[in-house]
Each structure stands twice: as structure tokens, then as C-alpha cells.
Protein backbone atom coordinates (compact mmCIF):
# COMPACT_ATOMS: atom_id res chain seq x y z
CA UNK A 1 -3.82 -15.21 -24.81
CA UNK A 2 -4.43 -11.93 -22.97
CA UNK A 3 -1.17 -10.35 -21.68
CA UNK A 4 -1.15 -9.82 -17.77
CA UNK A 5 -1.90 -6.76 -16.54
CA UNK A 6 1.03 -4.82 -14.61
CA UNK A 7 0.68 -3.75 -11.02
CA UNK A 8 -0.32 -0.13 -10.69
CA UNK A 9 1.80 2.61 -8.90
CA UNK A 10 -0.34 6.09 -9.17
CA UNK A 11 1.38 8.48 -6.43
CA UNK A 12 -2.01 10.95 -6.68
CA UNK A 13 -3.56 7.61 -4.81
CA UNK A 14 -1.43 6.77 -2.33
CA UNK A 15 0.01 7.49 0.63
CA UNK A 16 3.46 6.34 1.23
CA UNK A 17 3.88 5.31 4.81
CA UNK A 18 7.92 3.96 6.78
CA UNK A 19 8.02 0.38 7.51
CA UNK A 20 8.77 1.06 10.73
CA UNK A 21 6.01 2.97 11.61
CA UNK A 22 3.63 0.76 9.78
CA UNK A 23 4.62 -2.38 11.91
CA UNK A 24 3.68 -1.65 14.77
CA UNK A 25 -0.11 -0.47 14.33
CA UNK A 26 -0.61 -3.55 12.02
CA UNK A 27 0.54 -5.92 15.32
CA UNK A 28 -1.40 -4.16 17.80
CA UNK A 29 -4.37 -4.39 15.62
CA UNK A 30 -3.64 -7.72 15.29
CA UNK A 31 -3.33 -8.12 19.42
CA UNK A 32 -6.03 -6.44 19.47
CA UNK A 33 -8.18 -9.03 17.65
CA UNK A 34 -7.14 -11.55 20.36
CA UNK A 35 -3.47 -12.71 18.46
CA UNK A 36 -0.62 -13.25 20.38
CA UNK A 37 1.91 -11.16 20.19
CA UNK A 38 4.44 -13.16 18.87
CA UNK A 39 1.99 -14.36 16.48
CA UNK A 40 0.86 -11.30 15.67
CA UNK A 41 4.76 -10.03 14.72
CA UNK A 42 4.80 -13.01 12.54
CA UNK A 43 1.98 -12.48 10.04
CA UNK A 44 2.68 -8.70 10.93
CA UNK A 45 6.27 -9.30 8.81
CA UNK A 46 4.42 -11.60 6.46
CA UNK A 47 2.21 -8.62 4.99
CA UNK A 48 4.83 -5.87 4.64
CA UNK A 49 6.73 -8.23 3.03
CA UNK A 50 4.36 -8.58 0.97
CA UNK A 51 3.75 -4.85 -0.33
CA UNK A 52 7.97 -4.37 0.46
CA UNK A 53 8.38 -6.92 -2.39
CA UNK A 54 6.03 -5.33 -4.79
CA UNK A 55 2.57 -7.81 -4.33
CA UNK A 56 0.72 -5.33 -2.55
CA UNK A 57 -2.22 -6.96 -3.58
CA UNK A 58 -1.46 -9.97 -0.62
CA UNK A 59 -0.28 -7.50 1.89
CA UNK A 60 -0.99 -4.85 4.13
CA UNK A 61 -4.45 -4.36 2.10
CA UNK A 62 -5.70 -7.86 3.45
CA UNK A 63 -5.88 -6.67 6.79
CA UNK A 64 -9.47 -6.33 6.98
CA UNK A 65 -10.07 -9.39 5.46
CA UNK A 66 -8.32 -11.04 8.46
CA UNK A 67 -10.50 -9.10 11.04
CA UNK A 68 -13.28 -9.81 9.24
CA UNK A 69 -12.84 -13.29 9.05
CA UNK A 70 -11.48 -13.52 12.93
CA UNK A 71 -14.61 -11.68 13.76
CA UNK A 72 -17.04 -14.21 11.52
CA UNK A 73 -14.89 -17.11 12.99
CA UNK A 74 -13.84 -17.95 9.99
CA UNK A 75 -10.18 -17.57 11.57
CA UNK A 76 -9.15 -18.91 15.14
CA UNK A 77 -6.76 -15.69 15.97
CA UNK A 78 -5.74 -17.77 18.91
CA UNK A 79 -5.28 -21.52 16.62
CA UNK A 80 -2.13 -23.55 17.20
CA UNK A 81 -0.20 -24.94 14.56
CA UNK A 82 -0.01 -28.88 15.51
CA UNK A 83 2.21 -31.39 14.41
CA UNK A 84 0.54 -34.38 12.84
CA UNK A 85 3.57 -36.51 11.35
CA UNK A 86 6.84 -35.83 11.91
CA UNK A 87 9.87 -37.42 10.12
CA UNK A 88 13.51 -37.29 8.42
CA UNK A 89 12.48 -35.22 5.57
CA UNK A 90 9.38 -34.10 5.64
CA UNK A 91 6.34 -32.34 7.98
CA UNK A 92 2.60 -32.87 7.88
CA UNK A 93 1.21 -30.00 9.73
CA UNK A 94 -2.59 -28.95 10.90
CA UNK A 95 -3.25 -25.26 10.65
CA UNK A 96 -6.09 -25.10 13.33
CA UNK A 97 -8.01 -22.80 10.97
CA UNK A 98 -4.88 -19.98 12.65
CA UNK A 99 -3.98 -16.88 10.11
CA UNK A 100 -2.24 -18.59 7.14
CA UNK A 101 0.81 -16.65 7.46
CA UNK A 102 1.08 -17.79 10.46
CA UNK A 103 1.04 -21.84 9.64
CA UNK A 104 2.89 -20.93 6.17
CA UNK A 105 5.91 -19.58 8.09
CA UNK A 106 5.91 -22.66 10.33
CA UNK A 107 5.92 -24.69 7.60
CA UNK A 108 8.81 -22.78 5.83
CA UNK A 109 11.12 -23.01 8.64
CA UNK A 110 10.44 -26.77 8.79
CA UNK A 111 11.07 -27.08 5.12
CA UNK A 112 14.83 -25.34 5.94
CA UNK A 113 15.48 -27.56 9.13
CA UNK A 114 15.25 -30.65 7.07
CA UNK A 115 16.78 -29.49 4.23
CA UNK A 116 19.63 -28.82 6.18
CA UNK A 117 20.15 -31.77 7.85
CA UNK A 118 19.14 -34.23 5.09
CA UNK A 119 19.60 -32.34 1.90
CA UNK A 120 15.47 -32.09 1.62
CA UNK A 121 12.30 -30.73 3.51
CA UNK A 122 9.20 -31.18 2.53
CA UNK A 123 6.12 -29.50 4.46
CA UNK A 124 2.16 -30.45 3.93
CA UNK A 125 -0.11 -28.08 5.58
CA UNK A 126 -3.71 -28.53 5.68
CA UNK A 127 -6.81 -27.17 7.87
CA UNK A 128 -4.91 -23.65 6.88
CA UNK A 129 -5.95 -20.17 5.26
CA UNK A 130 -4.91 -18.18 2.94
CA UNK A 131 -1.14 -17.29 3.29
CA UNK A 132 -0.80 -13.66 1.61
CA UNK A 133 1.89 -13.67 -1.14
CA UNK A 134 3.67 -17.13 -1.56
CA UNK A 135 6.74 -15.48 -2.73
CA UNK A 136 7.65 -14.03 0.68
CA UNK A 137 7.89 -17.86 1.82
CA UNK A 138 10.80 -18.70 -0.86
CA UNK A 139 12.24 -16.18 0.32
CA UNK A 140 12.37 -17.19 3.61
CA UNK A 141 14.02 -20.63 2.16
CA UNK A 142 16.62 -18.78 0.41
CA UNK A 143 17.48 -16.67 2.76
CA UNK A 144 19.48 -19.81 4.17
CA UNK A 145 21.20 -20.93 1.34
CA UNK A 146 18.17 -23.13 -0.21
CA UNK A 147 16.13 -23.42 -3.23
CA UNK A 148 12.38 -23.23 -2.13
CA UNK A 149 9.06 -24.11 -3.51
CA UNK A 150 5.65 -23.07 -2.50
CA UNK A 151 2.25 -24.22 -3.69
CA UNK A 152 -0.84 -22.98 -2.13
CA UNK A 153 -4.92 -23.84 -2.44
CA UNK A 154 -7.35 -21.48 -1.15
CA UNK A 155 -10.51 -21.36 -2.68
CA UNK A 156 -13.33 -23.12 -4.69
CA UNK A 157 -12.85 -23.72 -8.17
CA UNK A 158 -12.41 -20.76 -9.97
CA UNK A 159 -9.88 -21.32 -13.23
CA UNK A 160 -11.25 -22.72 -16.45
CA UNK A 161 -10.32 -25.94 -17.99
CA UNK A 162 -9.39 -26.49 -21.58
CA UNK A 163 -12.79 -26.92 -23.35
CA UNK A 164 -15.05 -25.35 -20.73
CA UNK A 165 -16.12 -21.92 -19.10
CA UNK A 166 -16.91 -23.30 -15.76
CA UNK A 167 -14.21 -23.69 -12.57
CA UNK A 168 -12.36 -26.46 -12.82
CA UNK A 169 -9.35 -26.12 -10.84
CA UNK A 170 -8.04 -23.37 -8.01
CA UNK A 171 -6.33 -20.48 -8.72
CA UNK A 172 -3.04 -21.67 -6.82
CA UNK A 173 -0.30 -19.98 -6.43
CA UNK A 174 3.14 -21.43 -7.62
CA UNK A 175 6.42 -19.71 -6.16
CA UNK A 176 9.74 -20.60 -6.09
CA UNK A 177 13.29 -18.85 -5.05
CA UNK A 178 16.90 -19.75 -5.57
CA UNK A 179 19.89 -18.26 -3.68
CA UNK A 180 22.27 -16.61 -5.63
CA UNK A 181 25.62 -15.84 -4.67
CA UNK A 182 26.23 -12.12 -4.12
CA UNK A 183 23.06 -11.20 -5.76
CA UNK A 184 19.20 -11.13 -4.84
CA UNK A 185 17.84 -14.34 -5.23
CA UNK A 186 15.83 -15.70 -8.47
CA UNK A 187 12.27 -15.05 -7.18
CA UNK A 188 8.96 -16.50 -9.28
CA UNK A 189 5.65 -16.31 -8.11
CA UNK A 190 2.17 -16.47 -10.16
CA UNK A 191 -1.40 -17.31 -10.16
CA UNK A 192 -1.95 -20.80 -12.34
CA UNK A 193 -5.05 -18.35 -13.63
CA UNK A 194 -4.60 -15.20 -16.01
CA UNK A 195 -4.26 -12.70 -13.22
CA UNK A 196 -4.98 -13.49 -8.98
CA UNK A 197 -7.96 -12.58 -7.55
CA UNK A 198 -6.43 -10.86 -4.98
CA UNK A 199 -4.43 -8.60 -7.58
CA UNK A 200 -8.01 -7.84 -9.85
CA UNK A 201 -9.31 -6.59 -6.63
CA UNK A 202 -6.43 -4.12 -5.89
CA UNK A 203 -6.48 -3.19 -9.51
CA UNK A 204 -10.81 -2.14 -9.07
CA UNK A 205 -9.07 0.30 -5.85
CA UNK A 206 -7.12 2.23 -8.37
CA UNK A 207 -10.51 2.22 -10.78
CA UNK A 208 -8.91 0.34 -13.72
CA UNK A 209 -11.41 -0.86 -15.80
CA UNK A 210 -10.86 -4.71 -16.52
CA UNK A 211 -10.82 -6.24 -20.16
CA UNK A 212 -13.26 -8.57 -20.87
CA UNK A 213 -11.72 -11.47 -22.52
CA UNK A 214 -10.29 -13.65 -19.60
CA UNK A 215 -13.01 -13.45 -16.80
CA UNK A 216 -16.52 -15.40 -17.19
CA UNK A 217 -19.93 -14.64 -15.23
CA UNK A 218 -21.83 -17.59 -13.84
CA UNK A 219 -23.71 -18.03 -17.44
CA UNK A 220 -20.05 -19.24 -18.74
CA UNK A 221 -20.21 -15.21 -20.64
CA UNK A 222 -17.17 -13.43 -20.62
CA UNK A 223 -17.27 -10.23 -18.24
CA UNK A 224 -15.08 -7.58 -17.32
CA UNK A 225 -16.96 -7.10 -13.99
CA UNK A 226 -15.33 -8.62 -11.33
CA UNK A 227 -18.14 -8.77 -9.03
CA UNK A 228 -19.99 -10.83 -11.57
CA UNK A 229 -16.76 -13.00 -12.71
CA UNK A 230 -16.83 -16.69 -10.96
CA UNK A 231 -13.78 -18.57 -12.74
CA UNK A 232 -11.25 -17.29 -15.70
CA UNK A 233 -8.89 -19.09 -18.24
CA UNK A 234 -5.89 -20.21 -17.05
CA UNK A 235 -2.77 -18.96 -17.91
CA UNK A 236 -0.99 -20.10 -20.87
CA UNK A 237 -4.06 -22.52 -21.40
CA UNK A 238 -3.13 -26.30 -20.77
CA UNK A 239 0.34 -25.05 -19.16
CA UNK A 240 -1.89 -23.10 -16.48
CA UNK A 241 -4.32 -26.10 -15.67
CA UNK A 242 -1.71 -28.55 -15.87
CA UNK A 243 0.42 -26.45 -13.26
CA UNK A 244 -3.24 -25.82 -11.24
CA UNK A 245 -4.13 -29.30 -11.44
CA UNK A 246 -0.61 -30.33 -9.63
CA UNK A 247 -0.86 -27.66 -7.25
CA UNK A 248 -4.57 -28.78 -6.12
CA UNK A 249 -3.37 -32.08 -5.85
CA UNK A 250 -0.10 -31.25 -3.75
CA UNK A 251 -1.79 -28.34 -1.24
CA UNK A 252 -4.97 -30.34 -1.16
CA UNK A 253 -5.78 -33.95 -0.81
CA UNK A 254 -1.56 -34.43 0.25
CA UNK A 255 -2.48 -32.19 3.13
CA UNK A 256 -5.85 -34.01 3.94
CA UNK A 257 -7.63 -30.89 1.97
CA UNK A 258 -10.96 -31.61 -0.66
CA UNK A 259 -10.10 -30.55 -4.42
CA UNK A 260 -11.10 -26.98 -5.41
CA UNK A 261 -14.39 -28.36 -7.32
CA UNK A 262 -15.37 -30.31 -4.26
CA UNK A 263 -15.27 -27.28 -2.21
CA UNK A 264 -18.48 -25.24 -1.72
CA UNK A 265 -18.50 -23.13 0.51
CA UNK A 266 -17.15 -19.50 0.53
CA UNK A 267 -13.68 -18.58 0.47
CA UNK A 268 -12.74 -17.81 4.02
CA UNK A 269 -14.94 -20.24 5.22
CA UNK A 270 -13.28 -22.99 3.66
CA UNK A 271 -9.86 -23.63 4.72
CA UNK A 272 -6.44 -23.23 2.60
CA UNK A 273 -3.85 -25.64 1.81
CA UNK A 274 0.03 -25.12 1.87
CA UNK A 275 2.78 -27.31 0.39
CA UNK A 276 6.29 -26.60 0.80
CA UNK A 277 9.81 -28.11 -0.62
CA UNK A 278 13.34 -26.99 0.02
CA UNK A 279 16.44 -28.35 -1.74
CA UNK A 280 20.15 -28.09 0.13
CA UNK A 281 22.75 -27.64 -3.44
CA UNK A 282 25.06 -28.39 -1.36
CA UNK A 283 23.99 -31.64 -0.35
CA UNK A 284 23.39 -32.39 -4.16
CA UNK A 285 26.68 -30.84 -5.66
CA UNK A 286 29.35 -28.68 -5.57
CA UNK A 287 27.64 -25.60 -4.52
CA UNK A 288 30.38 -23.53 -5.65
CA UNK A 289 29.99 -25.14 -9.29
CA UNK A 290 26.37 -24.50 -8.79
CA UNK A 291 26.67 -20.84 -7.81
CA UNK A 292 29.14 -19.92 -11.02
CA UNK A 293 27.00 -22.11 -13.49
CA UNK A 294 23.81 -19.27 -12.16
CA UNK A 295 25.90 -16.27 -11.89
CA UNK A 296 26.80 -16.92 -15.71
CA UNK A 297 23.67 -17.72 -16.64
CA UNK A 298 22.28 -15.01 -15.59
CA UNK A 299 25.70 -12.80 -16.81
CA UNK A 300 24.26 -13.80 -20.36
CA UNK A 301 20.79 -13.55 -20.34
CA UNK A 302 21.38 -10.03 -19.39
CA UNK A 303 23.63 -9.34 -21.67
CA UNK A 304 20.98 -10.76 -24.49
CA UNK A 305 20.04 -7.60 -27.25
CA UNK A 306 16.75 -6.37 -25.53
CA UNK A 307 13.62 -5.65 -27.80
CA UNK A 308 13.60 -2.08 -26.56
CA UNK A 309 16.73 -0.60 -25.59
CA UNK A 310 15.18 1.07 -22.78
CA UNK A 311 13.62 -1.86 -21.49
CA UNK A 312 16.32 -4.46 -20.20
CA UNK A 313 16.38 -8.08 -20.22
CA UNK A 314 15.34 -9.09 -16.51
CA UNK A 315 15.66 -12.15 -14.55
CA UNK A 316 12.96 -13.15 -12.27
CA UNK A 317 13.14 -11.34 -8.97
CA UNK A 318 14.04 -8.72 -10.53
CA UNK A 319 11.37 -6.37 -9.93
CA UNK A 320 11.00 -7.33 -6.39
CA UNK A 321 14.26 -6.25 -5.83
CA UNK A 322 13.89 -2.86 -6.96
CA UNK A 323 10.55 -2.31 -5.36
CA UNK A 324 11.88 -3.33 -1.91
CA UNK A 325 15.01 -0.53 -2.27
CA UNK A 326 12.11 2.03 -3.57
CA UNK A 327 9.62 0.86 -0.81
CA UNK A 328 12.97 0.86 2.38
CA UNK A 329 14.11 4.43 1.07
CA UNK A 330 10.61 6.17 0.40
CA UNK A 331 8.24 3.95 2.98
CA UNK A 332 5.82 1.81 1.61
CA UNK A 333 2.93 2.88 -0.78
CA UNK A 334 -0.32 2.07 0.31
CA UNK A 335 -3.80 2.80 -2.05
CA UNK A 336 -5.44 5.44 0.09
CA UNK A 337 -8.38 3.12 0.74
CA UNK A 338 -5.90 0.96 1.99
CA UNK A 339 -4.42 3.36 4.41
CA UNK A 340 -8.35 4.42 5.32
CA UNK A 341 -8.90 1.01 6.11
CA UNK A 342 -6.51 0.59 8.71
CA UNK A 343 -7.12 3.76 10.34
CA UNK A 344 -10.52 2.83 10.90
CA UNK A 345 -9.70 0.06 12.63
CA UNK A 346 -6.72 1.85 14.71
CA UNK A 347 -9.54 4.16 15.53
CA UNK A 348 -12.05 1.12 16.39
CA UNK A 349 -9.31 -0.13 18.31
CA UNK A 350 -7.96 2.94 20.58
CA UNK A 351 -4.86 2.92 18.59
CA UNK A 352 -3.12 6.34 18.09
CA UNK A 353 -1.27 6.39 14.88
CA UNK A 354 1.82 8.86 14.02
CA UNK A 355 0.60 9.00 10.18
């Protein structure tokens, strides 16, 4: 199997920019496209979470993606999250076709009410979009103490199956987070397919050339060309479309959503699928117990001879956390045709900018 290709950090191409003054032009460009300002602080946070956590490919650089889509009606900048069914442990939720961070984080902080009250939360969100990075949501959850899960559906069918070259399944994304005492949290989050489409498109800003064994053209041909790629393998093969094929099935038809392969139209016109679980340890077990059995399991994978000694054993989340103390300390680095991006629409806008 192809190995996956590692973000790219190339200071000649970017433009590192403070948090704090990169919040407030993305919200008033966000305002400015008819959001509400609450709403607009919301998926604001979202995004720089995003890039502060090291997936800049789901952050600040989909910007104007969302404009474009608010302005093609593909998003309702003004859509209301409803209720549908609400009980004990669990949330079914209509996304009104609002920003997907927007319904995402809804359905996270439903997932941690429950879960704190009954030990579980469970939220299904249909009628969505797409909700940036899904890792940012776990987060959320374990920022109070819970283990969280996020699945996610956006798209047609774009990842291979076992014994074909066409789309099968969606390229969902799988995260999850658990709290650790003292310590960042165990983050995972990944594409069911080789590599996100999100992240091949931020790679093509920083002109790396993509290999051509894990992408295929319309004529089931492998291509390196993204712009003539319509569906890839998935990762690890059957482990990849088995994970997929779950995730489809939980942020999809669970949520009142169509499969990827019965979805036809184009991405932003079709609408995204959420599903979201938090687990209370404490309601399970003693959480104390719990903590000390991850602390030393993670004490000794550490601690495990590393391949190359300058290369240590890491623990998922890892990275994030180091890219979030780089990113705080240094501002957050943005490709340069990300940072022309937004100043064109600052500028489109009337909104003065201090960078």
C-alpha cells in the first residue's frame, strides 16, 4: 500500500499570521455573508482550530469554499439547526443545509450533555455540510472529561472497493479523542481513503507533485492528476472500506442521508452527514483506574526502542499537540494563496486588515 503523504510546512510559502488577529476578519467575513454573529464565532473557532491543530487542509483555507457555496445557495448562512427527536441518550438533529461546523458543534455539545447525565450521547445529524476537520469535534468531547467519536459523510462516492476502480463508498472521516489525565488527550482522525481530498488539494497549493498509484481517472486508470482523479483505494484495503462502509451507514441513512453511491450531484450541493458518540468512564468504571491503566500505557509505548533514535515513538495526538504550541507561540501558518484568498475577500468586503 502507498504510505501517506505528510502535511507540508515550507516557511518560503507562507505567511504566519496571530490567532488573534486572524479571528476576527474570518467572523466579519463571515457576518458579512449574512451569518450571525454568534454563528459566525462558532464556525470562526471551528477553522482555526483546525489549522491550530495541524489539519490546515479543513481550516482557515476553506473559507472560500463557504462563500462560494453561501453565494451559489448551496449553504443557508442564516439555517437553523432543528431538533427532530429528542431523548435520554441520544439526538437526531436537521442541519437546515447551515455551515457544517455550525450543526457539528451542536451536535457535539449534545453528545456531552447526555453523556453526562446518562453515561452516553449519541448525536445523528443529517440535511448538514461538510464540517471542516472532525478531530476538532473530539476534542470538544474531551475537553469535558469524555471519550468522543465522530463520523462524517460528505460527498458522492469517491473510495474504491476491493476488486474495483470505481467509487464505492465516501471518503468519511473517522475521529476519535480520549481524555487523559494531566496530558493532551489521545487524538485520531483519518480519511477511510488513502489521503482526504481536502488534504491532496492543499498539498497541489504547495506544488507537490502527486504519485500515481492510489488515485484513478474516470476510465478506472490510475492518475496522479487530481483534477482528473474521481475515487482512490482505500486505506489499508478491506480495513478502509470496511471502516467507510460503517461510516456511510452511521452519518447517512441513520441521519435520514442517501449512501455515497446514491448521491449524484456535486459536492456542496449535496448535503453532509454527521454522527456523533460520547462515552462518560466514569459512569462505566473507576475513572481513576481508567486514567492510570492510560497513563501507563502510554508510559510504555513511549518508552518502546524507536526504529530511529531520532524519531520517537508517538502516541496519537501527538503531533497536534506540538503544532498547536508552534502555531499559539509563532501565529498560525497560512499557504500564501491562502492568506491571498482571504484578503480578497476582506477587500470585497470593506474589511481593513492589520496583516
Amino acid at each position: 500500500m502507498p504510505a501517506p503523504i505528510p502535511f507540508p510546512a515550507d516557511p518560503a510559502q507562507e505567511i504566519r499570521i496571530p490567532v488573534e488577529e486572524l479571528r476576527p476578519v474570518i467572523e466579519k467575513i463571515l457576518v458579512k455573508n449574512s451569518m450571525f454573529q454568534f454563528d459566525a464565532k462558532v464556525v470562526a473557532e471551528r477553522m482555526l482550530e483546525a489549522d491550530l491543530y495541524g489539519v490546515p487542509s479543513h481550516g482557515v483555507s476553506q473559507l472560500a469554499r463557504y462563500i462560494r457555496a453561501m453565494d451559489m445557495g448551496d449553504i443557508d448562512p442564516r439555517g437553523r439547526v432543528l431538533t427532530l427527536t429528542d431523548a435520554a441518550c441520544f439526538t437526531v438533529f436537521d442541519g437546515s443545509r447551515t455551515v457544517g461546523a455550525l450543526a457539528a458543534s451542536k451536535g457535539a455539545e449534545a453528545v456531552i450533555a447526555k453523556a453526562q447525565e446518562q453515561g452516553v450521547g449519541v448525536a445523528a445529524i443529517g440535511d448538514s455540510q461538510t464540517l471542516g476537520a472532525a478531530e476538532v469535534y473530539v476534542r470538544l468531547i474531551a475537553k469535558s472529561g469524555l471519550i468522543g467519536i465522530c463520523m462524517s459523510s460528505t460527498g458522492g462516492a469517491t473510495v474504491a472497493a476491493p476488486g474495483t476502480r470505481k467509487g464505492a463508498v465516501g471518503n468519511c472521516a473517522l475521529a476519535y479523542a480520549v481524555p487523559v489525565r494531566d496530558r493532551h488527550p489521545i487524538v485520531f482522525d483519518t480519511a477511510c481513503g488513502q489521503e482526504s481530498w481536502g488534504k491532496l488539494r492543499h498539498l497541489s497549493r504547495y506544488g507537490i507533485k502527486l504519485p500515481s498509484d492510489f488515485m484513478f481517472n474516470e476510465y478506472g486508470q490510475f492518475t496522479g492528476d487530481l483534477c482528473q482523479a474521481v475515487c482512490m483505494i482505500p486505506s489499508g484495503g478491506a480495513l478502509g472500506f470496511g471502516l467507510s462502509m460503517l461510516c456511510s451507514i452511521l452519518a447517512g441513512p441513520l441521519c435520514g442521508g442517501w449512501m455515497p453511491i446514491r448521491k449524484q450531484r456535486r459536492v456542496d450541493a449535496e448535503d453532509s452527514q454527521h454522527f456523533f458518540l460520547a462515552l462518560d468512564p466514569s459512569k462505566f468504571c473507576n475513572v481513576d483506574k481508567f486514567q492510570d491503566e492510560l497513563t501507563n500505557t502510554i508510559d510504555q509505548i513511549r518508552a518502546l526502542p524507536p526504529e530511529d533514535p531520532d524519531t520517537p515513538v508517538r502516541i496519537p495526538g501527538d503531533r497536534g499537540a506540538a503544532w498547536y504550541e508552534d502555531a499559539m507561540a509563532n501565529g498560525v501558518p497560512l499557504h500564501s494563496t491562502v492568506v491571498e484568498e482571504i484578503r480578497e475577500l476582506a477587500e470585497k468586503k470593506k474589511i481593513p486588515l492589520t496583516w
